[in-house]
Protein backbone atom coordinates (compact mmCIF):
# COMPACT_ATOMS: atom_id res chain seq x y z
CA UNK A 1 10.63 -2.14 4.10
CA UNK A 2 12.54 -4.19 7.07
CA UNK A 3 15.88 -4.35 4.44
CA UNK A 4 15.93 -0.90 3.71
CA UNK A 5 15.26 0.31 7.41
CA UNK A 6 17.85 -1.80 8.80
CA UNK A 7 20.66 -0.40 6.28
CA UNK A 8 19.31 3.16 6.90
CA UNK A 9 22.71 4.46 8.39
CA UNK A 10 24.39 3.40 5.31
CA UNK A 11 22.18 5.43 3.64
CA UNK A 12 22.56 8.30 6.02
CA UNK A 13 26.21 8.45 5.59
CA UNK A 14 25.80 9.46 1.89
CA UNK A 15 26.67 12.56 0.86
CA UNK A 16 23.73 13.04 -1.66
CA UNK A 17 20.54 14.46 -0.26
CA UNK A 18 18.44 13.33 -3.50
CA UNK A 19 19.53 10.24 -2.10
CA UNK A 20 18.78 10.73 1.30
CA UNK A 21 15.24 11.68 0.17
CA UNK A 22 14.57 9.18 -2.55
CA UNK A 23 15.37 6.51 0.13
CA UNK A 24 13.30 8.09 2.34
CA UNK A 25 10.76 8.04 0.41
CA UNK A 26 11.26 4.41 -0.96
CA UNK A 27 10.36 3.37 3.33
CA UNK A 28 7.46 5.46 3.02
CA UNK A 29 5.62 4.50 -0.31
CA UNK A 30 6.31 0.57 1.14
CA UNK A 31 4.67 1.38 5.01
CA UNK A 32 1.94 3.36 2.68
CA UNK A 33 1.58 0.26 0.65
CA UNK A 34 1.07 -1.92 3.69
CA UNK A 35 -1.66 0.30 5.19
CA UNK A 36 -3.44 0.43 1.85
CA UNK A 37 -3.42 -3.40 1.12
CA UNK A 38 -4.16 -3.60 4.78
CA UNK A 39 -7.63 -1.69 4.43
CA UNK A 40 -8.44 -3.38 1.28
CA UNK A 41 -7.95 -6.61 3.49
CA UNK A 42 -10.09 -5.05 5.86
CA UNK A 43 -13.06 -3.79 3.48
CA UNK A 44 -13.13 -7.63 1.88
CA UNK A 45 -13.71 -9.35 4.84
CA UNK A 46 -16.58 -6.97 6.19
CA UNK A 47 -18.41 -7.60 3.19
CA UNK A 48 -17.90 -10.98 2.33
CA UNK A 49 -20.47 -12.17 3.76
CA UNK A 50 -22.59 -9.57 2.75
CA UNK A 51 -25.60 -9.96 -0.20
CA UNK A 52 -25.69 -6.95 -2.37
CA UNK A 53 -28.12 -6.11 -4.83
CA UNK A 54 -26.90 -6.08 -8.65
CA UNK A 55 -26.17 -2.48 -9.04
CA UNK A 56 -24.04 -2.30 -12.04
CA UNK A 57 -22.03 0.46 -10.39
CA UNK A 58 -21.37 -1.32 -7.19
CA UNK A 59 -20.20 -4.01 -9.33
CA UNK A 60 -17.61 -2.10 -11.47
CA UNK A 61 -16.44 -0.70 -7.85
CA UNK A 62 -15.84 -4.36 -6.43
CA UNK A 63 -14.12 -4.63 -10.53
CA UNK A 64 -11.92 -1.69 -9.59
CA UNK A 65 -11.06 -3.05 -6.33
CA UNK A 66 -10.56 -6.65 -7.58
CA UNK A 67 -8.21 -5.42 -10.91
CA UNK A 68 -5.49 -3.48 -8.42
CA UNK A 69 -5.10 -6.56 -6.21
């Protein structure tokens, strides 16, 4: 995200507004990236320390959550 901000009037200079936009949207897909793996940072170390009940669908969540890290 920091390389392709700091290049950004390079990539203002083009001509191309696809490419405008697809960089564009390159910087925000990364700083959306951030703030997801940020929350899933967040929602692991609340309940770490946590004792849950087995609840099979609790436990597939936690799965789901675990498998996209």
């Amino acid at each position: 995200m920091f390389a392709d901000g700091t290049c950004n009037d390079a990539w203002e200079v083009c001509s191309s507004d696809v490419v405008r936009r697809e960089h564009r949207l390159d910087i925000g897909y990364a700083a959306m990236r951030v703030l997801y793996l940020f929350s899933d940072l967040l929602f692991c170390y609340k309940f770490n320390s946590t004792t849950f009940s087995q609840n099979t669908l609790l436990l597939v969540g936690l799965a789901i959550v675990q498998a996209t890290n």
